[in-house]
Protein backbone atom coordinates (compact mmCIF):
# COMPACT_ATOMS: atom_id res chain seq x y z
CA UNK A 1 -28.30 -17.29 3.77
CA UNK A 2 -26.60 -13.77 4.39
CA UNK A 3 -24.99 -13.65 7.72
CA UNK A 4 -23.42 -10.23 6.51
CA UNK A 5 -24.86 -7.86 3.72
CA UNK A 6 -22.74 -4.74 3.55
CA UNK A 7 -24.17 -1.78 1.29
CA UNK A 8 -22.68 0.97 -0.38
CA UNK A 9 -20.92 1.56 2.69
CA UNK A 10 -18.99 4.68 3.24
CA UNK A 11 -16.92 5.78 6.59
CA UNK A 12 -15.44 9.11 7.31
CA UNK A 13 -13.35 10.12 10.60
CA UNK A 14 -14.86 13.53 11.16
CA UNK A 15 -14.40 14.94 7.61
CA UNK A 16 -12.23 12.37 6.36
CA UNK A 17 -12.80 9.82 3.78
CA UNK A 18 -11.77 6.73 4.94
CA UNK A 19 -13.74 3.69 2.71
CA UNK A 20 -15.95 4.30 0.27
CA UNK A 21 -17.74 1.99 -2.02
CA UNK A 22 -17.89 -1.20 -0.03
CA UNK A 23 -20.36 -3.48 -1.06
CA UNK A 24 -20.22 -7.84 0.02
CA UNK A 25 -21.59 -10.40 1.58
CA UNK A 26 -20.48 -13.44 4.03
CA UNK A 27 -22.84 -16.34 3.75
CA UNK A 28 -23.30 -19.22 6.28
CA UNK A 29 -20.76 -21.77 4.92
CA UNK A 30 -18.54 -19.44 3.28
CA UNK A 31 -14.84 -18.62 4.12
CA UNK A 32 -14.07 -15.16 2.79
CA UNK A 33 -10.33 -12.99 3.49
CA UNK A 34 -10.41 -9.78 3.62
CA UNK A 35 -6.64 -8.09 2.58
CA UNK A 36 -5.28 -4.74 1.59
CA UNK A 37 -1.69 -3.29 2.41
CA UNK A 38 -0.84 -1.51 5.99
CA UNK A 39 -3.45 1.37 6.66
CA UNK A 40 -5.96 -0.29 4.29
CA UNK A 41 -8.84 0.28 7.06
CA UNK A 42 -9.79 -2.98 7.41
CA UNK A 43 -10.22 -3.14 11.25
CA UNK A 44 -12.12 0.19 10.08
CA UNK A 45 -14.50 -2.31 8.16
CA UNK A 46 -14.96 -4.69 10.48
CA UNK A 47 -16.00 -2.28 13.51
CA UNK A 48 -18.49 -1.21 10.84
CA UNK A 49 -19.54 -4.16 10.27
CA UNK A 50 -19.90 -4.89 14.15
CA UNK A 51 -22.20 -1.64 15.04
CA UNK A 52 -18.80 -0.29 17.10
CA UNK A 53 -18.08 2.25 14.47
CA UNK A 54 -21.06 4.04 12.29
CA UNK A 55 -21.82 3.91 8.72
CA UNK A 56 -21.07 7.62 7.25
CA UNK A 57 -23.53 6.22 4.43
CA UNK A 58 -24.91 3.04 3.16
CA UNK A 59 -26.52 -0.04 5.62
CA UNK A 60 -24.48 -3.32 7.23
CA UNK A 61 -26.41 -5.82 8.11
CA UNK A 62 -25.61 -8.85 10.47
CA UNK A 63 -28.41 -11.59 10.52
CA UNK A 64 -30.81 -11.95 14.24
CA UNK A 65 -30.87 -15.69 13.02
CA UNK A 66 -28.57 -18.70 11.98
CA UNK A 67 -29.11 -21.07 9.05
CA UNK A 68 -31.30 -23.40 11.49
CA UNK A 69 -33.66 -20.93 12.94
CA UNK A 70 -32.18 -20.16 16.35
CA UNK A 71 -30.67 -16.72 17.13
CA UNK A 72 -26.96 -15.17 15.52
CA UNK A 73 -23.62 -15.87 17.45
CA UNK A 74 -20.86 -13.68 16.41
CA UNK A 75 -17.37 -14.53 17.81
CA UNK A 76 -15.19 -12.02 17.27
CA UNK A 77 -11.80 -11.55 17.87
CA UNK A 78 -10.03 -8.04 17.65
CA UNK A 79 -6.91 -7.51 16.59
CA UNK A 80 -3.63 -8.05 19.25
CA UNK A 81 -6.66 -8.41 21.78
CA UNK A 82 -3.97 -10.16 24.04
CA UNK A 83 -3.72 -7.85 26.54
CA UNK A 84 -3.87 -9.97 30.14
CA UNK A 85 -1.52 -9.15 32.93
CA UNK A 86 0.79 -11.08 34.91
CA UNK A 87 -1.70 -10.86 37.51
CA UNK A 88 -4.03 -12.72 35.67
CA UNK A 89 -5.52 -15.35 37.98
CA UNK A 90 -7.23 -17.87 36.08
CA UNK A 91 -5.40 -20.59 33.77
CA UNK A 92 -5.62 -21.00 30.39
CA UNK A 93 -7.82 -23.81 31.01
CA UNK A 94 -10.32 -22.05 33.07
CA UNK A 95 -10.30 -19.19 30.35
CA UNK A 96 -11.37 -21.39 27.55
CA UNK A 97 -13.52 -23.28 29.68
CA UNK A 98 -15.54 -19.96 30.76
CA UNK A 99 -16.49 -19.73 26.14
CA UNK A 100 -18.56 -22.80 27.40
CA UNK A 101 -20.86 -21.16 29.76
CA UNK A 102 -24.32 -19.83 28.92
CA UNK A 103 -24.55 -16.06 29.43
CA UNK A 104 -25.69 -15.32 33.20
CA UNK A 105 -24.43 -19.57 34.27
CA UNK A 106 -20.87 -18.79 35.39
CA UNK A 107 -20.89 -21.99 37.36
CA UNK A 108 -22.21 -24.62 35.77
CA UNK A 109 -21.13 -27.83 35.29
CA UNK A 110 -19.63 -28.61 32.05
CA UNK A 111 -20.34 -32.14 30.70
CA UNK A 112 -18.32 -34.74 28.92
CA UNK A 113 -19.79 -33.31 25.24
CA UNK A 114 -18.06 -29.45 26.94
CA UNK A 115 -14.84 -30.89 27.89
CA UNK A 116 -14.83 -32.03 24.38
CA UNK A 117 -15.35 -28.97 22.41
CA UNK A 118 -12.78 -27.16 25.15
CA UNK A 119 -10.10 -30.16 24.16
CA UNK A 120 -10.22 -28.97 20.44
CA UNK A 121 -10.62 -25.73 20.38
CA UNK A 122 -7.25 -25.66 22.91
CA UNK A 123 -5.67 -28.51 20.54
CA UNK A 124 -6.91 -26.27 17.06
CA UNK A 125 -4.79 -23.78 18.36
CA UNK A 126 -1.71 -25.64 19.34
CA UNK A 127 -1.92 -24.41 23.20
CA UNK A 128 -3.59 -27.79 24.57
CA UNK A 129 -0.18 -28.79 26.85
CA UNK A 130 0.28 -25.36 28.29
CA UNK A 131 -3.50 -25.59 29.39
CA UNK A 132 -2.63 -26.00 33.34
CA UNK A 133 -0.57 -22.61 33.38
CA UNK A 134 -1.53 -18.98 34.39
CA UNK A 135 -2.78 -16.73 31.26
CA UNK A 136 -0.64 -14.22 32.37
CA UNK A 137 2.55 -16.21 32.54
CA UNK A 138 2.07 -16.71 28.84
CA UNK A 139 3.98 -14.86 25.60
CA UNK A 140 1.75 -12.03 23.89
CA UNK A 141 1.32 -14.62 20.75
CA UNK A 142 0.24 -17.84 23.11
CA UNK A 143 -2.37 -14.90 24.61
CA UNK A 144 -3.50 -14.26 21.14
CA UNK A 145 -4.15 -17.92 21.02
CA UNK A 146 -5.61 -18.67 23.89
CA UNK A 147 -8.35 -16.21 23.16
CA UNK A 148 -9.31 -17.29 19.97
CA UNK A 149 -9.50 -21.15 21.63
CA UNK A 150 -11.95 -19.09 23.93
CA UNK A 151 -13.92 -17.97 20.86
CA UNK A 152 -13.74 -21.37 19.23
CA UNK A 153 -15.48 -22.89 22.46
CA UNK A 154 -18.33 -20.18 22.28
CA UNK A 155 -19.06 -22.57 18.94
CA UNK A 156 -20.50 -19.64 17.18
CA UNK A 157 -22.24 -19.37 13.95
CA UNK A 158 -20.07 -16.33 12.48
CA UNK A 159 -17.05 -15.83 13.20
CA UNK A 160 -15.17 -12.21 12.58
CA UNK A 161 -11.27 -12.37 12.62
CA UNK A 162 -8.78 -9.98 12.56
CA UNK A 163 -5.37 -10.65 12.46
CA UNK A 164 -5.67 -14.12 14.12
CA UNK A 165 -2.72 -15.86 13.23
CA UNK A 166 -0.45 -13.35 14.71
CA UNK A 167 2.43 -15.41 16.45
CA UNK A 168 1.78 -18.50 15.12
CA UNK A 169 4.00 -20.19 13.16
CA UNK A 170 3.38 -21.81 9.53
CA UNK A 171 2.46 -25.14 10.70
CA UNK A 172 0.19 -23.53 13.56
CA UNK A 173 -1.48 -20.95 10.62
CA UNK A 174 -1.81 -24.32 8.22
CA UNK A 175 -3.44 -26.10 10.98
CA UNK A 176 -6.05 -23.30 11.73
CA UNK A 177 -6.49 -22.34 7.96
CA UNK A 178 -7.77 -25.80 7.92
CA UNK A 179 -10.16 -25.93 11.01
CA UNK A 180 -11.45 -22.84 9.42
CA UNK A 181 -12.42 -24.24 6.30
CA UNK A 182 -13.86 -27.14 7.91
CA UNK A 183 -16.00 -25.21 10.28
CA UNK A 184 -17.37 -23.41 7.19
CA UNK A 185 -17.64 -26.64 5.39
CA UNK A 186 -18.84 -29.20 7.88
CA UNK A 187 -20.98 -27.18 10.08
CA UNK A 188 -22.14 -24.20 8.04
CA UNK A 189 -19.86 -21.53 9.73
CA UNK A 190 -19.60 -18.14 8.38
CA UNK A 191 -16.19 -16.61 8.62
CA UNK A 192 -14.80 -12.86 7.66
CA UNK A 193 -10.97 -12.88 8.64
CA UNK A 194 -8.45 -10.18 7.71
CA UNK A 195 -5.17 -11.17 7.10
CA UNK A 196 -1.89 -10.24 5.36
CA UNK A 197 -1.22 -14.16 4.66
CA UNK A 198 -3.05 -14.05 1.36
CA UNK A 199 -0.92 -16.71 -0.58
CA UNK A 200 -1.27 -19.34 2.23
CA UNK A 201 -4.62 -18.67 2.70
CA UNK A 202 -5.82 -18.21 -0.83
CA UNK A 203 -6.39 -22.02 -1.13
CA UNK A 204 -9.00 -22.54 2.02
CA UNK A 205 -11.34 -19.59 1.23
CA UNK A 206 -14.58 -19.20 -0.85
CA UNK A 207 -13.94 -15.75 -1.89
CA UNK A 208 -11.48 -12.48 -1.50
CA UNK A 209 -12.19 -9.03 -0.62
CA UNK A 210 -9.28 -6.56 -1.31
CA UNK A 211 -9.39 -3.26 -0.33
CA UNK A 212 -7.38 -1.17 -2.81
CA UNK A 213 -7.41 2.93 -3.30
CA UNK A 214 -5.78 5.20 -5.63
CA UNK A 215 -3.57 7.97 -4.25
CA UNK A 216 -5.29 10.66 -1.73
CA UNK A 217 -8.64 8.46 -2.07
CA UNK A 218 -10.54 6.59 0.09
CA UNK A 219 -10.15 2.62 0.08
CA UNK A 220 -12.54 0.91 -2.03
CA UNK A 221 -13.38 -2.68 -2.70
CA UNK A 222 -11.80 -4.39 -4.84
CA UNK A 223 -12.40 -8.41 -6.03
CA UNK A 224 -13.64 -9.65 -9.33
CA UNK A 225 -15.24 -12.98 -7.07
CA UNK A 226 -16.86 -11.63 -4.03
CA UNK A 227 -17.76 -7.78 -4.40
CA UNK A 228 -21.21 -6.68 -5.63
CA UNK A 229 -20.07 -4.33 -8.08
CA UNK A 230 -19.80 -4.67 -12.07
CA UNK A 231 -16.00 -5.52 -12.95
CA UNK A 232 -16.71 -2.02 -15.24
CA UNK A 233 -17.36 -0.17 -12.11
CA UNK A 234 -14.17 -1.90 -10.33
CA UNK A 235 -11.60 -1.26 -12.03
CA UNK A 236 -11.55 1.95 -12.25
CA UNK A 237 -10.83 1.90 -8.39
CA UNK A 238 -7.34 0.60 -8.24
């Protein structure tokens, strides 16, 4: 099933063209990367995508429901969204832990089957022996990864990433290319994730979306295995 259906979609800043001529779709159990060179708007896309940024034209469409009936979770995680201070009081195991709580249960006890999930999602991301120390004692790149461990313990049903690997090194990205693809394999996990590590990463995913212009034009997509478009209609975008 679609857990995103993008449409003609269009975006201008004020009377800018930014993207024009997006068209895709990310369906539960599918790994899809999203690429295009520096100041290829692909945050741009995904806050469309999100509702945080509106459509100039065309519809995006996020599913209410997962494959089994029960209602969407999106985990998303922003670009460089590291930003914690020094100050910041809780540990890296108390942060990861809090993904495990159900919205308005801030103090609940987790059980053996929580502890679990928080265990791999800390291990997935290489950060399970500096679990004891303060988040904000931490490098911006082990903040970055901390934070997606938090999203990984949400357990949701999409996941939206942009920019995740940043600070990781190519062992750490192998590792979490292949958590990825299980999570999309295994347990029927929807993933969008921008990235500029397209030749490591071409191998894990189901399907590429490029974002591509010509000069003084907005960005279009681009992909002859994942955009809606005819290949006709494609190519004469790049």
């Amino acid at each position: 099933m679609h857990y995103i259906e993008v449409e003609d979609l269009a975006f201008h800043y004020e009377n800018e063209p930014v993207l024009d001529n997006i068209s895709f779709e990310v369906n539960s159990g599918e790994f899809v990367m999203l690429t295009g060179e520096n100041g290829a708007a692909k945050t741009t896309l995904l806050r469309n995508i999100l509702g945080l940024l509106k459509p100039t034209k065309g519809n995006v469409q996020i599913s209410k429901k997962n494959r089994w009936g029960t209602n969407l979770v999106v985990g998303y995680v922003p670009q460089q969204v590291a930003s914690f201070n020094a100050g910041f009081p809780s540990t890296v195991l108390e942060l990861v832990q809090s993904g495990r709580y159900p919205r308005g249960k801030w103090f609940k006890q987790l059980d053996k089957e929580d502890k679990e999930h928080v265990r791999r999602s800390l291990e997935s991301v290489g950060m399970w022996d500096v679990r004891h120390k303060r988040v904000g004692e931490l490098s911006g790149g082990q903040k970055q990864r901390i934070s997606l461990a938090r999203v990984f313990a949400t357990d949701p049903d999409l996941f939206v990433l942009d920019e995740p690997t940043t600070g990781m090194d190519v062992k750490a990205r192998e590792e979490f290319y292949k958590l990825l693809r299980h999570n999309s394999e295994a347990h029927g996990k929807g993933i969008l994730m921008v990235t500029h590590d397209h030749d490591e990463l071409k191998q894990y995913v189901d399907k590429h979306i490029e974002l591509i212009r010509k000069e003084d034009s907005p960005w279009r997509c681009f992909s002859m295995d994942s955009c809606k478009e005819p290949s006709k209609h494609l190519s004469s975008s790049h």
